[in-house]
Protein backbone atom coordinates (compact mmCIF):
# COMPACT_ATOMS: atom_id res chain seq x y z
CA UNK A 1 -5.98 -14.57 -15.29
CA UNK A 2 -3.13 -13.50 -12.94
CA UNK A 3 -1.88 -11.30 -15.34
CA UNK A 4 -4.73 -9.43 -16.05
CA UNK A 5 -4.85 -8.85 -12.19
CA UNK A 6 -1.67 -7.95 -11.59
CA UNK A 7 -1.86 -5.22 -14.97
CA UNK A 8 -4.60 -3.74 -13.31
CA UNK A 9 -3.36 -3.51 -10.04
CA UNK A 10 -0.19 -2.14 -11.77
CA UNK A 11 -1.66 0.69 -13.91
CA UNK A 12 -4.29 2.14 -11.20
CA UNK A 13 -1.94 1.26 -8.50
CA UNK A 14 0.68 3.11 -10.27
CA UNK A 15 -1.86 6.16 -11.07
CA UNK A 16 -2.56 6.20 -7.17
CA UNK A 17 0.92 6.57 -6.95
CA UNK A 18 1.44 9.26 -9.49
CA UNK A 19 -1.30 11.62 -7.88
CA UNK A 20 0.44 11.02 -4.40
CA UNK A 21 3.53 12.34 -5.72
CA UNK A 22 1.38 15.55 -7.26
CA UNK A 23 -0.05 15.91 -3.97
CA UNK A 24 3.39 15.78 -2.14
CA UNK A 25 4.51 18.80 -4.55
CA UNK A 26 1.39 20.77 -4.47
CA UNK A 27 1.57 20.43 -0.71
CA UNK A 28 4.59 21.54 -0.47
CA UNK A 29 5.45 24.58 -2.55
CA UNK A 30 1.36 25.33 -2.88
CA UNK A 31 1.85 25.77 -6.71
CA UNK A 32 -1.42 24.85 -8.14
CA UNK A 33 -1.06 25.49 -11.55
CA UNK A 34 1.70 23.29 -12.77
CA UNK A 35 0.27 20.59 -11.01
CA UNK A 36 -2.70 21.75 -13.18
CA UNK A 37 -0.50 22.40 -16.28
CA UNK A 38 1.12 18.91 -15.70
CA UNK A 39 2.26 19.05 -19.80
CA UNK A 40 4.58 22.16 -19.56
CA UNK A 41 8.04 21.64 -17.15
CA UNK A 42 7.70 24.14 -14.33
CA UNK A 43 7.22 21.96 -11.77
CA UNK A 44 10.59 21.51 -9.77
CA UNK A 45 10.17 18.24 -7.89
CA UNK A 46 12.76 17.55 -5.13
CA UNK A 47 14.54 14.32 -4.46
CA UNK A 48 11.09 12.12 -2.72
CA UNK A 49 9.06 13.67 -4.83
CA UNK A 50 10.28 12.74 -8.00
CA UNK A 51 11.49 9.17 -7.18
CA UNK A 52 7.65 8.87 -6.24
CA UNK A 53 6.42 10.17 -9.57
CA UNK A 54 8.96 7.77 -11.53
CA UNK A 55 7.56 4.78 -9.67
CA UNK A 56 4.08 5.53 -10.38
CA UNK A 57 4.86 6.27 -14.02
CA UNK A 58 6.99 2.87 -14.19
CA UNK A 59 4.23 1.42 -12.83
CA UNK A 60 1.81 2.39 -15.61
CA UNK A 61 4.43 1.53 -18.00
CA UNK A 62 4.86 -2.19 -16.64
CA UNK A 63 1.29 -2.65 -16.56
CA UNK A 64 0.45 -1.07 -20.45
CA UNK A 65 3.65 -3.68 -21.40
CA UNK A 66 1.92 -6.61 -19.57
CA UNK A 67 -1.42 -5.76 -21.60
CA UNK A 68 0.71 -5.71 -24.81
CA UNK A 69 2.55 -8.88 -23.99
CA UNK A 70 -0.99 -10.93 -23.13
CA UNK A 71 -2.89 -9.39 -26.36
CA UNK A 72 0.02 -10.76 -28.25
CA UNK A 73 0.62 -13.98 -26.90
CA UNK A 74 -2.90 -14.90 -27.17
C-alpha cells in the first residue's frame, strides 16, 4: 500500500516538477515554441533549470520502476 503511494506521489510529483522547470525556461528566455516542441533540442536550459528538469524526470523514472518492481513481485 505504501508503495503504491509513494509511486504516485513520485510520478505526478515528479511531472509537477518537470513543468516547473518548463516554466522557469519559458519565463526566462520567452521562447514558446520549444517549450511547445519539447521533442526537438532547441531549448538551451541553464544550470537551475536543467538540474530541475533532471529531478522531475528522475522522479518519473523512480516511480514507473517502483510500478514495475510491485507488478512483479506480486
Amino acid at each position: 500500500m505504501y508503495l503504491a503511494m509513494l509511486e504516485e506521489f513520485l510520478f505526478w510529483g515528479g511531472l509537477v516538477v518537470f513543468l516547473v522547470s518548463l516554466a522557469m525556461y519559458a519565463g526566462r528566455t520567452k521562447d514558446f515554441k520549444s517549450v511547445m516542441m519539447f521533442w526537438q533540442p532547441t531549448a538551451n536550459f541553464n544550470e537551475t533549470e536543467f538540474k530541475v528538469n533532471r529531478a522531475g524526470l528522475s522522479m518519473m523514472i523512480v516511480a514507473v520502476a517502483l510500478r514495475l518492481f510491485a507488478y512483479f513481485m506480486s
